[in-house]
Each structure stands twice: as C-alpha cells, then as structure tokens.
N, C-alpha and C. Protein backbone atom coordinates (compact mmCIF):
# COMPACT_ATOMS: atom_id res chain seq x y z
N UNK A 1 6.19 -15.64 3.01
CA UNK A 1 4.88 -16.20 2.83
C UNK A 1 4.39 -16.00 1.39
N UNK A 2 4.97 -15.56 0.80
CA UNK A 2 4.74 -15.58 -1.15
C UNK A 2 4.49 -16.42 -1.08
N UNK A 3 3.18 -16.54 -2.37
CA UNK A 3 2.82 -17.40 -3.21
C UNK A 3 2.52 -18.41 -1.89
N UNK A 4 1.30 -18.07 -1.12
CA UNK A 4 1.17 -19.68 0.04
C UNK A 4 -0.54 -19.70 -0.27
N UNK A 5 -0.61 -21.00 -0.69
CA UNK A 5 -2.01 -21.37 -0.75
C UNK A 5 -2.77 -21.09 0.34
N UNK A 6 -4.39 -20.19 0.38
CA UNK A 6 -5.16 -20.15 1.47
C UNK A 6 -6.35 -20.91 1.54
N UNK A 7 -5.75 -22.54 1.40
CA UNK A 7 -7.12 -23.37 1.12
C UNK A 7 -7.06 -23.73 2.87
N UNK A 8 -6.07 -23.54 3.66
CA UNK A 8 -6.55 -23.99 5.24
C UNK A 8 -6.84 -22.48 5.63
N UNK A 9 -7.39 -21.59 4.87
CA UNK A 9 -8.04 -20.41 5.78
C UNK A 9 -9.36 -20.22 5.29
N UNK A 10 -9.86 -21.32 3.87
CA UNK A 10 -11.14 -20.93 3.53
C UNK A 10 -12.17 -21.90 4.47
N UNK A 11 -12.06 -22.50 5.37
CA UNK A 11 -13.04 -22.86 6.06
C UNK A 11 -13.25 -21.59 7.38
N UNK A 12 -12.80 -20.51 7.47
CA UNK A 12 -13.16 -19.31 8.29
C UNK A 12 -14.13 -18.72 7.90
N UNK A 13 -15.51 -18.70 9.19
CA UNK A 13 -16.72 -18.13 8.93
C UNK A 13 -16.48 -16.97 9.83
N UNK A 14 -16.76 -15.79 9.19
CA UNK A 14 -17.32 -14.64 9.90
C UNK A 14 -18.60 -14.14 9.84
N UNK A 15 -18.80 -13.42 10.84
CA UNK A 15 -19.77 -12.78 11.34
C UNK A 15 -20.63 -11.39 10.88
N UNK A 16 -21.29 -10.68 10.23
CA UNK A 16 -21.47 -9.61 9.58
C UNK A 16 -23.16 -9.13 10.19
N UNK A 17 -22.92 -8.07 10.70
CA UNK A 17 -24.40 -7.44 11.39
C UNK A 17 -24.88 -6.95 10.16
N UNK A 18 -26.01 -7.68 9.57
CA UNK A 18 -27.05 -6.59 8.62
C UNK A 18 -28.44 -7.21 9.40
N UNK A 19 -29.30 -5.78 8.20
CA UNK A 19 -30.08 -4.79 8.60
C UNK A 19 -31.36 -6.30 8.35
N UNK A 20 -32.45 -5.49 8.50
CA UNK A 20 -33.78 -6.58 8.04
C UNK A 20 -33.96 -7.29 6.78
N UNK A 21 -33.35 -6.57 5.84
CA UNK A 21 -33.23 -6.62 4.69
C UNK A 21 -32.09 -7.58 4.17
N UNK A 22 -31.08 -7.96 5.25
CA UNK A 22 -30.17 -8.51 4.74
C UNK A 22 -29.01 -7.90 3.84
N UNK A 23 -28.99 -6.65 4.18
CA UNK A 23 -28.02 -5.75 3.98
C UNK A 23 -26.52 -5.60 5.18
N UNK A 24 -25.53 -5.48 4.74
CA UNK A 24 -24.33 -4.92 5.92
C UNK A 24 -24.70 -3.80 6.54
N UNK A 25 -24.61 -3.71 7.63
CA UNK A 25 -24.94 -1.94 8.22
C UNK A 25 -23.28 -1.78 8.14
N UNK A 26 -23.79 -0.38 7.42
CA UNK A 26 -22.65 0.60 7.15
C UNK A 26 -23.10 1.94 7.76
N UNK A 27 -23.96 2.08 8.26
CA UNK A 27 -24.99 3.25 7.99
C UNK A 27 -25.15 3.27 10.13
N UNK A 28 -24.66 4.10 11.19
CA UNK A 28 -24.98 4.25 12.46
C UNK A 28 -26.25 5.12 12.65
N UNK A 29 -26.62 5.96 11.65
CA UNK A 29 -27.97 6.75 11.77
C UNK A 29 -29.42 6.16 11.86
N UNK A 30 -29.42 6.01 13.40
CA UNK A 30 -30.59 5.48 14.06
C UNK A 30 -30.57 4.05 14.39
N UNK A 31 -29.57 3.22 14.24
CA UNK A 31 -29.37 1.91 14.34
C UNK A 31 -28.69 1.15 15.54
N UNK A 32 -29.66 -0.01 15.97
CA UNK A 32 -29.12 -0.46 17.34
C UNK A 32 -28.77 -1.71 17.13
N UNK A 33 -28.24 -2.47 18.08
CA UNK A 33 -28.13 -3.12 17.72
C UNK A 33 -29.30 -4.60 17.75
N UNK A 34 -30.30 -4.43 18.10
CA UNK A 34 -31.24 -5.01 18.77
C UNK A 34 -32.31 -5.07 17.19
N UNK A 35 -31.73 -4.11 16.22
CA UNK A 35 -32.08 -3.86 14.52
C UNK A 35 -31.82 -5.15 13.42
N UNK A 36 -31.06 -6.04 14.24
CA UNK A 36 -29.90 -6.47 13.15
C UNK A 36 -29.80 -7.73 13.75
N UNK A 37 -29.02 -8.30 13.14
CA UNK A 37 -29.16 -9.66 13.12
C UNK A 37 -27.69 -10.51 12.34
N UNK A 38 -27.14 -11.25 12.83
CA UNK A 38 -25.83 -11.88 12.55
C UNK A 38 -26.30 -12.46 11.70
N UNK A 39 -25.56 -12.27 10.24
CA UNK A 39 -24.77 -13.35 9.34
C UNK A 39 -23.96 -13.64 9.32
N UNK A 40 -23.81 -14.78 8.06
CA UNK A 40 -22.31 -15.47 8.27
C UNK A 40 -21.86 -15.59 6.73
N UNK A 41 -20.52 -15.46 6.70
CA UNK A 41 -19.82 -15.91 5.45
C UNK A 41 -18.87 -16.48 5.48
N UNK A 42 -18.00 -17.15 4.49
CA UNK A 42 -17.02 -18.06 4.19
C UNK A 42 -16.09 -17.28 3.99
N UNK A 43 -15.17 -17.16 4.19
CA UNK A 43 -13.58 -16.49 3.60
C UNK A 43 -13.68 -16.98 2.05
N UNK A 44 -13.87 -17.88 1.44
CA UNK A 44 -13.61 -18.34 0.14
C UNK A 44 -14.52 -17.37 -0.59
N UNK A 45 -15.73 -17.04 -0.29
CA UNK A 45 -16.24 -15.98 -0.55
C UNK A 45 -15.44 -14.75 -0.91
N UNK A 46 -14.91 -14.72 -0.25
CA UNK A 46 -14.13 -13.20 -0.33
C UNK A 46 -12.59 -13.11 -1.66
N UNK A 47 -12.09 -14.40 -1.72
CA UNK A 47 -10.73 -14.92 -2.26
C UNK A 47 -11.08 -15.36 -3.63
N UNK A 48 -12.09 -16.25 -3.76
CA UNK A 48 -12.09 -16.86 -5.06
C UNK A 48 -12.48 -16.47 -6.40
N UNK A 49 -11.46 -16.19 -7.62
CA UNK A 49 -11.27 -15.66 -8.51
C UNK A 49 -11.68 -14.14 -8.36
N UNK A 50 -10.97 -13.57 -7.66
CA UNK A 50 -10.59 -12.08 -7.30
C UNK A 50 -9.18 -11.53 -6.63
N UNK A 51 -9.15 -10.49 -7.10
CA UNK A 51 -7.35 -10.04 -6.60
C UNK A 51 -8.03 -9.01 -5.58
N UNK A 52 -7.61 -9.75 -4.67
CA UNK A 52 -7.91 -8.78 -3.13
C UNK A 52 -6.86 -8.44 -2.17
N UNK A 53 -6.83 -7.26 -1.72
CA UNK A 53 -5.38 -6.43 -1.13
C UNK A 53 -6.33 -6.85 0.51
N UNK A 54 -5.66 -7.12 0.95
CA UNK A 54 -6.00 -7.48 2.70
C UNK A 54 -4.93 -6.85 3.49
N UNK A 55 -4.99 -6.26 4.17
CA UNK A 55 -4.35 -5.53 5.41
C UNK A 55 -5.05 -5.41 6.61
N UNK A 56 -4.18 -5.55 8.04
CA UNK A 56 -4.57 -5.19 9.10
C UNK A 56 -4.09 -4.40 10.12
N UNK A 57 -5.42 -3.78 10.65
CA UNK A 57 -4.81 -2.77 12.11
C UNK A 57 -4.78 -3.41 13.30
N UNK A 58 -4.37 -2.74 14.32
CA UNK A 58 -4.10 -3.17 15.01
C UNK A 58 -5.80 -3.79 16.34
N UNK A 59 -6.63 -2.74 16.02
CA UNK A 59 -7.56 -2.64 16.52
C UNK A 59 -8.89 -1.36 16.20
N UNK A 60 -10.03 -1.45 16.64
CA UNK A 60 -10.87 -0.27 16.12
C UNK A 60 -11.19 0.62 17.30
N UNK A 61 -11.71 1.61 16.28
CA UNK A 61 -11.66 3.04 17.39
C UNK A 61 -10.31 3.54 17.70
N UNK A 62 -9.50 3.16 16.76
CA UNK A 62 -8.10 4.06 16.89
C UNK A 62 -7.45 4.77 15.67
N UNK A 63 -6.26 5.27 15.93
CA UNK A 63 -6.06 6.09 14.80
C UNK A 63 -6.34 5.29 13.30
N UNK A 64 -7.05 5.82 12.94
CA UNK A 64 -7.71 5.38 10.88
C UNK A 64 -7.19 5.97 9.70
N UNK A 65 -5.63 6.18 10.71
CA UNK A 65 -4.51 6.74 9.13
C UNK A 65 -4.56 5.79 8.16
N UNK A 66 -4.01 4.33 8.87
CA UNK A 66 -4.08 3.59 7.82
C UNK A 66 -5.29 3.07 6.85
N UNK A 67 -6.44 3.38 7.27
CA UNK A 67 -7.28 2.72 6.88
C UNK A 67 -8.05 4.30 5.72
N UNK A 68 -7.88 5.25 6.50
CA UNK A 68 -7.85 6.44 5.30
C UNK A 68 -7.01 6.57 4.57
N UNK A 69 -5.68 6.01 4.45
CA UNK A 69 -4.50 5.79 3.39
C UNK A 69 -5.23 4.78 1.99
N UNK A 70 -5.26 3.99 2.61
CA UNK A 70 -5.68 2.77 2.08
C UNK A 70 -7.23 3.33 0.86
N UNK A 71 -7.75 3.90 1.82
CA UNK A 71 -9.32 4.50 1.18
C UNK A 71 -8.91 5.31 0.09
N UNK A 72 -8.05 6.39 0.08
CA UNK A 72 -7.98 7.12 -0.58
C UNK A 72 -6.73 6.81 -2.15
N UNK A 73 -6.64 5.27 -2.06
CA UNK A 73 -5.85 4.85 -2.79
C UNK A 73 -6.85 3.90 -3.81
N UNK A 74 -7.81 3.84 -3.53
CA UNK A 74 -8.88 3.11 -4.23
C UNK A 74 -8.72 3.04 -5.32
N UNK A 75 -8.95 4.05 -6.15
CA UNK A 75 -8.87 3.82 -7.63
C UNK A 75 -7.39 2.92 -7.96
N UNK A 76 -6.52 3.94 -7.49
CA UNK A 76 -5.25 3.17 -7.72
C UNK A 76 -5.29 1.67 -7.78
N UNK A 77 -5.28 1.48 -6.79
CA UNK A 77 -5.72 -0.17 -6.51
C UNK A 77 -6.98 -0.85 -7.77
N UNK A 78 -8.06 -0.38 -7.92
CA UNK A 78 -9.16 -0.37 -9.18
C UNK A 78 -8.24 -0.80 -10.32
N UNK A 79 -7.70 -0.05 -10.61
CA UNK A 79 -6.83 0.53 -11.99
C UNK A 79 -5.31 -0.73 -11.80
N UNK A 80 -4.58 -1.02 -11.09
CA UNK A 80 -4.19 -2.19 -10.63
C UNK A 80 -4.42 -3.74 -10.78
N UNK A 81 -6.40 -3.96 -11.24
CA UNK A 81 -6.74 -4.71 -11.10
C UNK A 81 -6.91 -5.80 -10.02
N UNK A 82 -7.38 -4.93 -8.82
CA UNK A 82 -7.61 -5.08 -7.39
C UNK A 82 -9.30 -5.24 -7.51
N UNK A 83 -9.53 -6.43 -7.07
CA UNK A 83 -11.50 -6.47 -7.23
C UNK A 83 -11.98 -6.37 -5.80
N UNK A 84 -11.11 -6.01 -4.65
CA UNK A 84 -11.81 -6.05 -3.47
C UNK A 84 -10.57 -5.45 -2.27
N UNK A 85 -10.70 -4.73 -1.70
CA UNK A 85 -9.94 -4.17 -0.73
C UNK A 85 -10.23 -4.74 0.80
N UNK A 86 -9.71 -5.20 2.00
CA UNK A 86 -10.02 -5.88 2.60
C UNK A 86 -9.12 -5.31 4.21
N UNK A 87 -10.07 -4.58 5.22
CA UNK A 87 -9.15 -4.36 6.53
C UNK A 87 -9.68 -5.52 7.36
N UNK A 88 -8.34 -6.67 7.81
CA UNK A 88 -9.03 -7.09 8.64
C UNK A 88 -8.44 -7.25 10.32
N UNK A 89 -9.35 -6.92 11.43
CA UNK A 89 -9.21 -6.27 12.54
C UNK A 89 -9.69 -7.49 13.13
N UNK A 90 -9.25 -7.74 14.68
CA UNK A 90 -9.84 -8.84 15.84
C UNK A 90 -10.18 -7.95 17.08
N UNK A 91 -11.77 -8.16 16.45
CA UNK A 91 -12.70 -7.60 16.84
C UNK A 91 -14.03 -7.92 16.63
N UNK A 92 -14.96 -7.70 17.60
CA UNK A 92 -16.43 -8.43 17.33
C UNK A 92 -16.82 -7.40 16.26
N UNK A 93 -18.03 -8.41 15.71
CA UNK A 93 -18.76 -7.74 14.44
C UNK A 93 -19.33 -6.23 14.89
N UNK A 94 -19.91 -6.07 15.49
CA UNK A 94 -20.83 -5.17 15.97
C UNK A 94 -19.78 -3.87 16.21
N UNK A 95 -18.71 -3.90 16.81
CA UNK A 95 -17.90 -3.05 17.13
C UNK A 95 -17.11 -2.42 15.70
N UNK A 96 -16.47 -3.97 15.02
CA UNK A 96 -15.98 -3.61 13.74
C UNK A 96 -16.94 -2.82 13.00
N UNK A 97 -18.41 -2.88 12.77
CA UNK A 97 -19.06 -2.61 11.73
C UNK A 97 -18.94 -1.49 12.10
N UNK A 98 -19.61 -0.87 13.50
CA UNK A 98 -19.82 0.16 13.99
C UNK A 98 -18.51 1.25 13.62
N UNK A 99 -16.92 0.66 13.78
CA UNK A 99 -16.46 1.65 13.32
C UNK A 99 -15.94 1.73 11.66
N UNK A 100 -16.71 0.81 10.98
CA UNK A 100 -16.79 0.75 9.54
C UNK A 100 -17.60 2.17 9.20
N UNK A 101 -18.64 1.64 10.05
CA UNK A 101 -19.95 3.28 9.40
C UNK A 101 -19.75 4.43 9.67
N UNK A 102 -18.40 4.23 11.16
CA UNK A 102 -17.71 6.09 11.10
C UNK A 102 -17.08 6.16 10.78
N UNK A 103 -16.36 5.53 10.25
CA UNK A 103 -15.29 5.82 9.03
C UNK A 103 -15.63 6.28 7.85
N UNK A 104 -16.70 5.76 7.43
CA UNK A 104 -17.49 5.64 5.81
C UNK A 104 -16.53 5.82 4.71
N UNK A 105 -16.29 4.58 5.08
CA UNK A 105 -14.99 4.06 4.08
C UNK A 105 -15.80 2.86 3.13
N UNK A 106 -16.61 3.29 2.12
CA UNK A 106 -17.60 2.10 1.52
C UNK A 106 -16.88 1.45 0.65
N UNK A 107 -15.82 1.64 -0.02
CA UNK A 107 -14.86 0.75 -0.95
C UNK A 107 -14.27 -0.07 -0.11
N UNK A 108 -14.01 -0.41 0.81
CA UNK A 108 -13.13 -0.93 1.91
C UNK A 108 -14.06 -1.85 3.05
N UNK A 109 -14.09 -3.30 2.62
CA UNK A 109 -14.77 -4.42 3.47
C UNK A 109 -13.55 -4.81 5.03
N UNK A 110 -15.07 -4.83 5.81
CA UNK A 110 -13.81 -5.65 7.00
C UNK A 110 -14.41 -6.87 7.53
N UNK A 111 -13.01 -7.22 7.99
CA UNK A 111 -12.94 -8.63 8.52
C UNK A 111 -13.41 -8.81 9.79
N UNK A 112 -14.52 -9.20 10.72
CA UNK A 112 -14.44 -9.10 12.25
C UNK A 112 -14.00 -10.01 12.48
N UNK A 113 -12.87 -10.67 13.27
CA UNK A 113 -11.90 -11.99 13.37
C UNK A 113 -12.14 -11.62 15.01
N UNK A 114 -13.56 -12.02 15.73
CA UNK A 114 -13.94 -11.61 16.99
C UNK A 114 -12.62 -12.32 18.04
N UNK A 115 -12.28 -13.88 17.09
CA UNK A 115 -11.55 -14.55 18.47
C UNK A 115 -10.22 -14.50 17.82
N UNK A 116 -9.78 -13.86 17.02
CA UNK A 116 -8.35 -14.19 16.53
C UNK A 116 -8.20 -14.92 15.57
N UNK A 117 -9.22 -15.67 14.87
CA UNK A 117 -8.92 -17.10 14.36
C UNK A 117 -8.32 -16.85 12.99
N UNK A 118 -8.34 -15.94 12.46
CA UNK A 118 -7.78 -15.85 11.21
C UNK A 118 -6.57 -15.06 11.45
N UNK A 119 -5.95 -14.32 12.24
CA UNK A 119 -5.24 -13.86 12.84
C UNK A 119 -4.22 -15.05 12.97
N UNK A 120 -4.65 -15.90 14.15
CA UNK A 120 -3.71 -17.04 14.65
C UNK A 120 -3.32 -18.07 13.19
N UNK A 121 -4.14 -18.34 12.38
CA UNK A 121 -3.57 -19.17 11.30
C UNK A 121 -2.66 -18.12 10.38
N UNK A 122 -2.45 -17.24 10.15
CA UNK A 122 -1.52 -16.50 9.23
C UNK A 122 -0.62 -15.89 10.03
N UNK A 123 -0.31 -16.61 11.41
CA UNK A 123 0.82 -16.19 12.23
C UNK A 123 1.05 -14.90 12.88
N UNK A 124 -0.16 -14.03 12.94
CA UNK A 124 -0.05 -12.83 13.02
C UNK A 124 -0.83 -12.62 14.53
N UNK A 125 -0.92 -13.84 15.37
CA UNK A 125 -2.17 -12.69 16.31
C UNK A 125 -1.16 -12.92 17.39
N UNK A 126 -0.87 -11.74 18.54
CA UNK A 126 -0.01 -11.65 19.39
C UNK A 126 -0.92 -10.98 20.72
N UNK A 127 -0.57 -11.64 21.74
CA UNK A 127 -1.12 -10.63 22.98
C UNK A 127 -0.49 -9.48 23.50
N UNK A 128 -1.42 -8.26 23.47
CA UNK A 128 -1.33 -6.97 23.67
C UNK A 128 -1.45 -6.80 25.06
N UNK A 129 -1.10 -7.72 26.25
CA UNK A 129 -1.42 -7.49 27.49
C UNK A 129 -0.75 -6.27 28.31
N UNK A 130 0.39 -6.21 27.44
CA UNK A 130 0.95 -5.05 28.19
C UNK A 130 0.43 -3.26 27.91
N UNK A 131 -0.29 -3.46 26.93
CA UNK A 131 -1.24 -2.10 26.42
C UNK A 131 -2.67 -2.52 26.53
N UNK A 132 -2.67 -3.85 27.92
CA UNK A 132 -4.20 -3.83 28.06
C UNK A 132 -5.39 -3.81 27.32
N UNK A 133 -4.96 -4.38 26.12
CA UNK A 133 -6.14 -4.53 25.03
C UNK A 133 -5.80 -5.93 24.51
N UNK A 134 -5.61 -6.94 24.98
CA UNK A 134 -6.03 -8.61 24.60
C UNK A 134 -5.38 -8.77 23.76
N UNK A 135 -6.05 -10.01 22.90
CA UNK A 135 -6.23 -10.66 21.71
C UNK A 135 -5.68 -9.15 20.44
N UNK A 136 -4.52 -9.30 19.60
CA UNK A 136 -4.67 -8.26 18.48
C UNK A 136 -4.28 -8.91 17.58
N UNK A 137 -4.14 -8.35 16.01
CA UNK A 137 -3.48 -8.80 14.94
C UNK A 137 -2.49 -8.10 14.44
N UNK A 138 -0.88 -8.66 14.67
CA UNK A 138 -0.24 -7.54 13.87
C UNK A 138 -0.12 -7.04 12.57
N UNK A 139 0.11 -5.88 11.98
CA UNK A 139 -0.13 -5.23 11.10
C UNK A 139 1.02 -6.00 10.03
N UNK A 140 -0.11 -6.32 8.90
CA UNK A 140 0.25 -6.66 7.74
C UNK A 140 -0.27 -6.44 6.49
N UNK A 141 0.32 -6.01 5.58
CA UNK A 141 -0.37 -6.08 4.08
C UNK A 141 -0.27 -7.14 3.12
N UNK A 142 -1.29 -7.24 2.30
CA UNK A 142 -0.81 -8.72 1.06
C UNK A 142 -1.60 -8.22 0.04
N UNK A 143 -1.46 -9.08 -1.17
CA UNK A 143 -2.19 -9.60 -2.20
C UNK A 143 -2.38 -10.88 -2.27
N UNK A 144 -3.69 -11.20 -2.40
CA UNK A 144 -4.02 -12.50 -2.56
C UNK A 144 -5.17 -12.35 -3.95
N UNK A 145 -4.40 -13.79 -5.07
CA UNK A 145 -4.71 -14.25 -6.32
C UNK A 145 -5.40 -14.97 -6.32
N UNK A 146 -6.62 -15.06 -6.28
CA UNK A 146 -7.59 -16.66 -6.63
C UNK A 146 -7.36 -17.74 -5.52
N UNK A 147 -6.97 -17.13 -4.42
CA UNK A 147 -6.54 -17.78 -2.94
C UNK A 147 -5.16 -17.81 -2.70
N UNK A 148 -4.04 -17.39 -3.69
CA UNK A 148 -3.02 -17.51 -3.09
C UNK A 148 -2.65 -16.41 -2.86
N UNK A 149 -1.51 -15.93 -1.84
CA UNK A 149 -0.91 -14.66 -1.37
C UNK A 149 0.78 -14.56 -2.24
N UNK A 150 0.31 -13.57 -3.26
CA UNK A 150 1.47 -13.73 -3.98
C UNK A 150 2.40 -12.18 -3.43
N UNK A 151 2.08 -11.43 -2.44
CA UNK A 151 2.92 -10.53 -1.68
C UNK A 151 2.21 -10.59 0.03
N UNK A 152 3.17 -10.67 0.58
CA UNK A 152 3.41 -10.33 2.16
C UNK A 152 4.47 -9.60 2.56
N UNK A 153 3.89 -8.46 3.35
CA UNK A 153 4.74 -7.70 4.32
C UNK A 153 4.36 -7.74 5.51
N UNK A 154 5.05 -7.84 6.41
CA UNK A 154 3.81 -7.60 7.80
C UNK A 154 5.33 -6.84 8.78
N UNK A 155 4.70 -5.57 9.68
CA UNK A 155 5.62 -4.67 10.50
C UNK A 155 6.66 -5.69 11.18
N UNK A 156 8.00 -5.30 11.20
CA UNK A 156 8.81 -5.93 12.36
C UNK A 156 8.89 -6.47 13.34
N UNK A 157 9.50 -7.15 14.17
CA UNK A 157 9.06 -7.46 15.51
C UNK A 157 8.20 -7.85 15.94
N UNK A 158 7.07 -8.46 15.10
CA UNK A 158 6.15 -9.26 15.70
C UNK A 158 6.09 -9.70 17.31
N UNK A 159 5.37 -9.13 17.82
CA UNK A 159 5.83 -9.35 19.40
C UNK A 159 5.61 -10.94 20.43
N UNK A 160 6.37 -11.87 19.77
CA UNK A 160 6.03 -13.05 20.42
C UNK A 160 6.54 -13.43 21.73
N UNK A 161 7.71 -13.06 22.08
CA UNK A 161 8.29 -12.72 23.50
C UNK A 161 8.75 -12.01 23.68
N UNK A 162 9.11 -10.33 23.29
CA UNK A 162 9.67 -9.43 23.39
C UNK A 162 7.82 -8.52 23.72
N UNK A 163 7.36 -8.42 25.21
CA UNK A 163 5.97 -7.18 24.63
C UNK A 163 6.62 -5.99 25.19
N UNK A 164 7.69 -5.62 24.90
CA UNK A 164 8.04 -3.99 24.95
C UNK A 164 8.32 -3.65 23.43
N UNK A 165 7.16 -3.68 22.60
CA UNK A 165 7.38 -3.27 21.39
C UNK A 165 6.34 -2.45 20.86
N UNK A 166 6.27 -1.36 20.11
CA UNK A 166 4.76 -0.83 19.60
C UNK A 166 4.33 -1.13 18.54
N UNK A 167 2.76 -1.62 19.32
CA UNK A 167 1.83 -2.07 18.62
C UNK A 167 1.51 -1.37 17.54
N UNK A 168 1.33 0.02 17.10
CA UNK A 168 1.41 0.77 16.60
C UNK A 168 2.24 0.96 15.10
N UNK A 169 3.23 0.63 15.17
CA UNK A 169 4.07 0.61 14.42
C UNK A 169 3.67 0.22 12.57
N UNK A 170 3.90 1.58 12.10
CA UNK A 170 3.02 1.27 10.48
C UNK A 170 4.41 2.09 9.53
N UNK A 171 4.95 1.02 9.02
CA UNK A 171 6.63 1.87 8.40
C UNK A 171 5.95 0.90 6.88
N UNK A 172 6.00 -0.31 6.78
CA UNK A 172 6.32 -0.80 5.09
C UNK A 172 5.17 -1.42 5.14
N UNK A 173 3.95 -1.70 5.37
CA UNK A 173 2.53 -1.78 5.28
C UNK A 173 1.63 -0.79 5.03
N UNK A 174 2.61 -0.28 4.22
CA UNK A 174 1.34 0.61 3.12
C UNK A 174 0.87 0.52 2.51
N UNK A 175 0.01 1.50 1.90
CA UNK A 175 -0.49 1.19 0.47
C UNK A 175 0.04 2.08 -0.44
N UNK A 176 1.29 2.16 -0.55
CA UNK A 176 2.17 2.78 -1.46
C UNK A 176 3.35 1.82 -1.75
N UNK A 177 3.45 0.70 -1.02
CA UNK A 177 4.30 -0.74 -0.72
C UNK A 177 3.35 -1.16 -1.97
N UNK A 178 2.34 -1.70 -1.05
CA UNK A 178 1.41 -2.62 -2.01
C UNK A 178 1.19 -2.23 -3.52
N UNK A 179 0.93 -0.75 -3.60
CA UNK A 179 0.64 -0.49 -4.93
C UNK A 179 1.92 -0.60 -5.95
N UNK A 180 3.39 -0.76 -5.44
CA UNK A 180 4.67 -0.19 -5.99
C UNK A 180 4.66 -1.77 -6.30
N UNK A 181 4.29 -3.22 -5.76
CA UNK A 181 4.04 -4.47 -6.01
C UNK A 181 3.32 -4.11 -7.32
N UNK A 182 1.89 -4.33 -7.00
CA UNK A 182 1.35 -4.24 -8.31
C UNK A 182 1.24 -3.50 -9.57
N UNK A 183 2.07 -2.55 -9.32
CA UNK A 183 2.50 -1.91 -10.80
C UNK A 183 3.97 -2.57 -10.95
N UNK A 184 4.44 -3.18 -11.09
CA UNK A 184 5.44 -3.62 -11.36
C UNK A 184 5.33 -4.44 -12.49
C-alpha cells in the first residue's frame, strides 16, 4: 500500500465529543456525557499538508502498551518531522474519548471510526466474533504525506477467514518500525 493516494478516504466524517466551549474533552474530571455535544470533522483535516504517523489498536479499554509506546516516542517522531500522531480505534466517540482522557496521552489524537468506515476502506476492519467484541480494526502503522501513505505495515494474518487468530498480536507495528522508516 506505499505511496496510495487518500483522496477516497477524505470524504470520512468523524465524530468528536467537546465541551461548551467547543473544545475536545480530554479531561474525565467531572464530565458527563449529557456536558457535551458531538462535532464533526473531515479526515482531510487531519492529512493535508502534514506528515502524520496513524496507527491502530485493536479496541479501547485494553492493554495501552501500544499506545504508551507510541506516546513516549513523541519527540522522536517531532524531530522526524511528524506534525501529528494519530491512534485510530472502531469505536464510538464517547467511549474513544473517554479512554483518550485516561490515558492522558495529549500529543496523540484519536480516530472514533464508531462503524468501521475507515477501517473497511483501508482493508483493515475484520470481525472479532469469536472474542465477542464485533466490528474491529486490525493493527496497523503508516505514514501519510500530504494525503499519501508513503509506509504501511499492518500485523499478519489479517483475519478474513481464518478467526482462530490473535487479535492482539503487536510484533512490526511499532513505533520503533515507523521511526527506523523515517530516519532513513
């Protein structure tokens, strides 16, 4: 998937819970959801004329190795000439945000892809029925240039008819992959 134009993924609107103010809640101290109020943004928003590292887990509220890997590589990535770091998870906003603000991972934006949809166009969304958790995205890392994806890795086995495989599985979607790309 090098170098693949993402002009059929910039019509993807997501969903983002902020505050009265029109702020992202990052912040769970004292906040309901009954506070807040859905916005929306464009994916092109996020892509255009910026070098953004995008990776995804498998789901939220689970182990946040990768996503504390990733955090704690920040500068690296900075220094790289990385303008935006990007986890994105299929999952509703409210849930994603919610475990954005316990994480408090503030260098690190996420994606809520509630129905899959950005998932299913980059070939990545597979059903998890056999670990009883739906709709997921398998785990992948990239760089994407001014909309194009000039590195892709994404874990093995993508589970399209084989579901005795783990979902889990985080071997060359790192951010020690990604960064060994961009210093090159």
């Amino acid at each position: 998937m090098s170098h693949v134009n993402l002009n059929i993924l910039y019509d993807c609107e997501f969903s983002v819970p902020e505050d009265a103010n029109g702020n992202e809640i990052r912040n769970l101290n004292g906040w309901q959801t009954i506070d807040s109020r859905l916005s929306s943004y464009n994916l092109r928003t996020k892509f255009e004329n910026q070098k953004v590292v995008m990776f995804s887990v498998i789901g939220t509220f689970r182990d946040p190795m990768k996503i504390n890997e990733f955090n704690m590589d920040v500068q690296a990535f900075t220094d790289a000439g990385v303008d935006r770091i990007i986890c994105h998870v299929v999952a509703d906003p409210y849930q994603t945000y919610a475990w954005a603000a316990h994480l408090n991972v503030p260098n690190i934006e996420f994606i809520a892809d509630g129905n899959g949809y950005l998932a299913t166009r980059l070939g990545m969304r597979f059903d998890s029925v056999v670990h009883e958790e739906g709709i997921r995205c398998w785990q992948y890392a990239s760089v994407i240039e001014n909309g194009v994806i000039s590195y892709w890795r994404q874990e093995a086995n993508i589970p399209i008819d084989d579901v005795d495989i783990n979902p889990e599985l985080y071997e060359i979607t790192t951010p020690n992959a990604v960064l060994e790309y961009l210093q090159q």
